[in-house]
Protein backbone atom coordinates (compact mmCIF):
# COMPACT_ATOMS: atom_id res chain seq x y z
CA UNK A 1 0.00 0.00 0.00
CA UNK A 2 1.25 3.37 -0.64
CA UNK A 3 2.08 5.79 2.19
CA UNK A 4 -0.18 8.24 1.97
CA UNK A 5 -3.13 5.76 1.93
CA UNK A 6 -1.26 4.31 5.06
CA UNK A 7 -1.09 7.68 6.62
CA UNK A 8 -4.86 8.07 6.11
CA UNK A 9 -6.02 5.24 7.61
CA UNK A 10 -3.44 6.17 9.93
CA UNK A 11 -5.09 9.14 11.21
CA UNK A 12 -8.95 7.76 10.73
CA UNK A 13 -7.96 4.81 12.95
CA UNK A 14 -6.59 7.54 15.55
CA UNK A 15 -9.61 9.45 16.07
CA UNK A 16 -11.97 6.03 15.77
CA UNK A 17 -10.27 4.61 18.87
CA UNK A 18 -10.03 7.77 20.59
CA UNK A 19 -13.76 8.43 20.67
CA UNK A 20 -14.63 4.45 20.81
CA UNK A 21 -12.14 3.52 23.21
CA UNK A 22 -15.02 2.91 25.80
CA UNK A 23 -18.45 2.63 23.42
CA UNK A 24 -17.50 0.41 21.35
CA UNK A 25 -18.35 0.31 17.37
CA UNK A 26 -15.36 1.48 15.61
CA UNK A 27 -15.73 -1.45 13.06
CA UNK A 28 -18.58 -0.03 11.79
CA UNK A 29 -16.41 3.06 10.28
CA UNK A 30 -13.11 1.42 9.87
CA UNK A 31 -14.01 -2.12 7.85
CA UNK A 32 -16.25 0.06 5.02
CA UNK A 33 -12.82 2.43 4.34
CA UNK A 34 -10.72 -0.07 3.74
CA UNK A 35 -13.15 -2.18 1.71
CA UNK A 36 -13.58 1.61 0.15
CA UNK A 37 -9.69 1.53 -0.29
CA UNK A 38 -9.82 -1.85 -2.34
CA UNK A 39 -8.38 -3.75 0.36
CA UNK A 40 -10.13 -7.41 0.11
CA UNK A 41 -12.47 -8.26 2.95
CA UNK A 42 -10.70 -11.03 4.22
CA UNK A 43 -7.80 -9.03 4.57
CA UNK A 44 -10.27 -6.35 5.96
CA UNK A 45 -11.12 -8.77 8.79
CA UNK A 46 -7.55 -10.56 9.38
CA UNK A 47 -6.14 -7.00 9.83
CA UNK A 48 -8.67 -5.63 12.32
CA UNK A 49 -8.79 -8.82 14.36
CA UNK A 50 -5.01 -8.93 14.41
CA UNK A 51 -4.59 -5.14 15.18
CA UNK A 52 -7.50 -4.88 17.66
CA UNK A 53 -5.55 -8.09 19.30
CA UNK A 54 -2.49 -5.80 19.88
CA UNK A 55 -4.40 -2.79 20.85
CA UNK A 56 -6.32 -4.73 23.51
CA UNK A 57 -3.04 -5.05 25.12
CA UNK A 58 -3.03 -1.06 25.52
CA UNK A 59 -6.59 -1.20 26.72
CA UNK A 60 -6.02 -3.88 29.73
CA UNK A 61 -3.10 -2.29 30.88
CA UNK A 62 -5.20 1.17 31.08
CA UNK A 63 -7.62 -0.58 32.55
CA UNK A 64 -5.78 -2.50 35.29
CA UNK A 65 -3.78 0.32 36.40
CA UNK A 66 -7.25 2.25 36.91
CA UNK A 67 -8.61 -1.33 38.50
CA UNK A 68 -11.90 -1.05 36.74
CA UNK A 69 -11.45 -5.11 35.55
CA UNK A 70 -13.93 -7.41 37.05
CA UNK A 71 -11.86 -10.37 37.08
CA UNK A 72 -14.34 -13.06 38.42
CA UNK A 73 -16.43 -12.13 35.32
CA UNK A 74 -13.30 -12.57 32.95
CA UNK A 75 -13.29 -16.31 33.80
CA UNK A 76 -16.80 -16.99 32.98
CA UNK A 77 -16.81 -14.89 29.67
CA UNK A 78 -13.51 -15.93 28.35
CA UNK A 79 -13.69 -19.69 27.83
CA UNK A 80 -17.12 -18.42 25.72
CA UNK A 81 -15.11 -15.88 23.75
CA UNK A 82 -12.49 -18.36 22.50
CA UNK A 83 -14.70 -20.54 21.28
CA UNK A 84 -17.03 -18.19 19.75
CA UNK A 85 -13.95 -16.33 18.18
CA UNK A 86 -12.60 -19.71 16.86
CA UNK A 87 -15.98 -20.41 15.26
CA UNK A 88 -16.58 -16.48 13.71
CA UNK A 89 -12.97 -17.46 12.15
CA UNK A 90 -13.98 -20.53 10.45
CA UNK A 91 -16.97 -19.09 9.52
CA UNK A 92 -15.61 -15.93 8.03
CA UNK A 93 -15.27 -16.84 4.67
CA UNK A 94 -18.21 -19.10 4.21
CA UNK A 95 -21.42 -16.53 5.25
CA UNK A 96 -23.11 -14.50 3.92
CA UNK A 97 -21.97 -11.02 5.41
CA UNK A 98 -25.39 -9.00 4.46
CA UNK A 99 -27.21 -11.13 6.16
CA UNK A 100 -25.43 -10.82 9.24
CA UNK A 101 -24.84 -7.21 9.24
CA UNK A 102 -29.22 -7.45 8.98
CA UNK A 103 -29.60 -9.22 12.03
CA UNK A 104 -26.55 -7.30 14.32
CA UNK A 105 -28.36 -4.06 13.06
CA UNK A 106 -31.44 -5.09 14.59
CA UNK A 107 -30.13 -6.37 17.59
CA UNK A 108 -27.83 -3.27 18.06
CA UNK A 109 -31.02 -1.21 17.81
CA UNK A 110 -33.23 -3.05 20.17
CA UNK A 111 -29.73 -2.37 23.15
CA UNK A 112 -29.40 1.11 22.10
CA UNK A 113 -33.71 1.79 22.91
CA UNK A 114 -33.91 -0.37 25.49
CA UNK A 115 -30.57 1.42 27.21
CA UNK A 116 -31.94 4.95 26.40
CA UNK A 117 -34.99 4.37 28.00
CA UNK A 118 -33.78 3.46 31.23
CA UNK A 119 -31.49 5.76 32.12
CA UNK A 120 -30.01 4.97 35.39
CA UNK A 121 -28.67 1.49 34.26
CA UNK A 122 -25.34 0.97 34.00
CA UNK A 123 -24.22 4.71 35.84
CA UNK A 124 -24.11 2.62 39.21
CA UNK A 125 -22.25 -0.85 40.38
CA UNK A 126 -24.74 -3.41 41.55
CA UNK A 127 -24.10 -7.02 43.13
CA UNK A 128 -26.29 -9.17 41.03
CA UNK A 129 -26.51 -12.86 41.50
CA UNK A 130 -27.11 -14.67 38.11
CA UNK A 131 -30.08 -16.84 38.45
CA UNK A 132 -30.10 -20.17 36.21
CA UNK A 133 -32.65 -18.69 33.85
CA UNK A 134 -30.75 -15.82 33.20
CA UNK A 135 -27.53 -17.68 32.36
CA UNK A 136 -29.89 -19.77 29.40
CA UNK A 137 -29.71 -16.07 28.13
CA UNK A 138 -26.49 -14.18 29.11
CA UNK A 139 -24.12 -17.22 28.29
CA UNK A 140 -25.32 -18.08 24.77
CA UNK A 141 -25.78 -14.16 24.08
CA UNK A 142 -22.28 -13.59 24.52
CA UNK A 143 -21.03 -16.81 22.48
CA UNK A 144 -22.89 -15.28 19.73
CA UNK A 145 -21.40 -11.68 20.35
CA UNK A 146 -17.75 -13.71 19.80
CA UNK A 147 -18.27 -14.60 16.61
CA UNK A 148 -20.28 -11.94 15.19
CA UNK A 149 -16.89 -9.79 16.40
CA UNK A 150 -14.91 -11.64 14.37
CA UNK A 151 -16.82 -11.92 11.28
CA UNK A 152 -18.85 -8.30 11.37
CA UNK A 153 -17.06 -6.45 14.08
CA UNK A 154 -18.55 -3.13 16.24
CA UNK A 155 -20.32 -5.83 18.85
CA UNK A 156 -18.78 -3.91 22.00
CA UNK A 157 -21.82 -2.92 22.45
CA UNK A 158 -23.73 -6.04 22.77
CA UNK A 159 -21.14 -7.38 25.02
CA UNK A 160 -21.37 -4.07 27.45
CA UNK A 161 -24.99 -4.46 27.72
CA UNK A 162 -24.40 -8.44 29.18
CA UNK A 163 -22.57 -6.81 31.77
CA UNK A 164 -24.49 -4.04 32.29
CA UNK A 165 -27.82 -5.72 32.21
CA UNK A 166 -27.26 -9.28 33.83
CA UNK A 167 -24.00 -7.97 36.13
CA UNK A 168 -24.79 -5.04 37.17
CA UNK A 169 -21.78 -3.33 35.76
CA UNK A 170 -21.70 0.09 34.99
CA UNK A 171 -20.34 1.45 31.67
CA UNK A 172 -16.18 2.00 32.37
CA UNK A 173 -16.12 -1.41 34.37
CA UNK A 174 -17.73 -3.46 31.73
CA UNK A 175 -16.06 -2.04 28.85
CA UNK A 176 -12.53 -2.88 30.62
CA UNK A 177 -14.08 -6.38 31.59
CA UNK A 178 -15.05 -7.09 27.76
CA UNK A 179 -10.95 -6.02 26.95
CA UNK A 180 -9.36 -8.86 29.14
CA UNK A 181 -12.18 -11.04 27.62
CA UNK A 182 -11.89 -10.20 24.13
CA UNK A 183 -8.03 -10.82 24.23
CA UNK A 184 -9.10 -14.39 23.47
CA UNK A 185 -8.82 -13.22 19.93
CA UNK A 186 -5.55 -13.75 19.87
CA UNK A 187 -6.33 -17.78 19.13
CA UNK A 188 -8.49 -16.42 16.04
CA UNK A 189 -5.54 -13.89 15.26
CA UNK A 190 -2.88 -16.94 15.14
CA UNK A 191 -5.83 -19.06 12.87
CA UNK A 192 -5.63 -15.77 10.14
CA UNK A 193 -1.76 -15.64 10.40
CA UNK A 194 -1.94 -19.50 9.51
CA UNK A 195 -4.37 -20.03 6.64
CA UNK A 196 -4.53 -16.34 5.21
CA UNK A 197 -2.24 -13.61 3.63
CA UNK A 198 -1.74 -10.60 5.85
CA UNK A 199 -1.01 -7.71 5.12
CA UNK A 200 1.49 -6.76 7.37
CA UNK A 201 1.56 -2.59 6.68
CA UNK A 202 -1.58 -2.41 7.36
CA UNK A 203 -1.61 -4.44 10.45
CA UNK A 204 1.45 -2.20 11.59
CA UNK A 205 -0.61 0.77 10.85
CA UNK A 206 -3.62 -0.05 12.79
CA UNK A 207 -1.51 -1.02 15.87
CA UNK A 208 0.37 1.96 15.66
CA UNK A 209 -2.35 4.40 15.47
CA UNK A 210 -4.81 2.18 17.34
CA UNK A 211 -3.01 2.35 20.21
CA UNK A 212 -2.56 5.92 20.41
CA UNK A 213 -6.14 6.81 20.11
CA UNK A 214 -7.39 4.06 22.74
CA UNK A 215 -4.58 5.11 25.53
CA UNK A 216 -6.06 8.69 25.13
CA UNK A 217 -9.39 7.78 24.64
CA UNK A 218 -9.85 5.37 27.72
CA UNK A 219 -8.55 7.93 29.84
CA UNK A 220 -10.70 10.70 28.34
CA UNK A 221 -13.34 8.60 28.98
CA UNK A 222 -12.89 7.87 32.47
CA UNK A 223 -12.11 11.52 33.30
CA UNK A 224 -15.42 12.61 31.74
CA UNK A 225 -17.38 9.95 34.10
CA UNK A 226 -20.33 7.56 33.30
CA UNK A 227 -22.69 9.64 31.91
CA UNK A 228 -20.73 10.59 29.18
CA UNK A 229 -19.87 7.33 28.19
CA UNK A 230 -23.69 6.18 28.10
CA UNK A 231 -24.50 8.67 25.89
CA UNK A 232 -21.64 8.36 23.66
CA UNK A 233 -22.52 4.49 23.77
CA UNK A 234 -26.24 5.17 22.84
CA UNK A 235 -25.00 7.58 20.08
CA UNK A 236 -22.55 4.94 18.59
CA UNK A 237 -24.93 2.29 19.06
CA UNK A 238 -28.11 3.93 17.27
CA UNK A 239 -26.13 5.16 14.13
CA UNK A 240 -23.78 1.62 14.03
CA UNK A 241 -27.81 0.10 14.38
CA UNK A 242 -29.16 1.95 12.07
CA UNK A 243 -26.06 1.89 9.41
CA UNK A 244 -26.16 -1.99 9.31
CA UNK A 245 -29.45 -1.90 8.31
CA UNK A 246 -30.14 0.96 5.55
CA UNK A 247 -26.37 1.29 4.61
């Protein structure tokens, strides 16, 4: 690729992680401009899986410092999240990608309504004890999340709103749960490496800049407090909802 078209998606992948370092969504805007840029969309997906892997890394260790991790969470989630990564990755290039961007549209607009109309969920920590009916939902719900990130991308969302609605997790805390989680991608990442062609600039380029705009943006985030970050969510949420479907 040629360096200014580097430098561009450079500077676009900078201010997408900056302002969805905590809301999630920032495959909705980043996956179209490189499709846009004639990259193919295997590569498309190889390269943001790979580069969100490394970028994680900056997101954890932001996290941690600020101890806003649930960790007992991590180790029911992430067991779920490798397997439902391993499965988005086999299934990558053998779906039908409209079809799933139909159905994440719709269920991306039924979180963001249901979270702007109750407004005080999520801005407060709450103990919650997961009854056995509400695991029959939660668990399943997130294995489905894992491999619609792999294979569609921008499902921070769905995975916040587990937290937040079956957890009791505000915002911050389960947006830097869903990071340690979502590090199981690196099994997925490895599986691209193996049995695809990446393309390393790019990769590179999306670390690079990825990281820069996630370090800042976390903290930016935190700093402006919970209520901020649901209504960026809901923002990011209705138009990545809404974009799926008519777009």
């Amino acid at each position: 690729m040629e360096i200014y078209t580097l430098l561009i998606i450079g500077i676009v992948t900078l201010l997408i992680n900056f302002f969805c370092a905590i809301s999630g969504g920032k495959a909705f805007i980043l996956r179209p401009l490189l499709i846009f840029l004639g990259v193919p969309i295997v590569a498309v997906i190889s390269s943001a899986i790979i580069s969100g892997t490394a970028t994680r890394l900056v997101k954890i260790y932001s996290y941690k410092k600020l101890k806003k991790i649930d960790f007992k969470l991590v180790k029911i989630y992430f067991p779920i999240s490798i397997i439902g990564s391993l499965i988005g990755g086999f299934l990558t290039i053998n779906l039908n990608e409209e079809i799933l961007k139909f159905i994440l549209g719709i269920s991306i607009l039924t979180i963001g309504i249901f979270l702007l109309t109750n407004k005080k969920l999520g801005l407060k920590e709450e103990e919650i004890l997961l009854k056995p009916k509400q695991k029959i939902i939660a668990y399943p719900f997130y294995l489905i999340k894992s491999i619609l990130l792999v294979i569609v991308g921008g499902v921070g969302s769905i995975a916040s709103f587990i937290l937040i609605k079956f957890h009791g997790k505000t915002y911050i805390t389960a947006a830097a749960t869903n990071a340690l989680i979502n590090i199981s991608s690196i099994f997925v990442s490895i599986y691209f490496i193996i049995n695809t062609k990446i393309n390393w600039e790019l990769v590179i380029t999306l670390i690079i800049f990825g990281t820069i705009g996630s370090y800042f943006g976390i903290h930016y985030g935190i700093k402006k407090g919970e209520v901020w970050v649901r209504n960026l969510t809901i923002i990011v949420i209705l138009i990545s909802g809404i974009k799926l479907i008519f777009f």
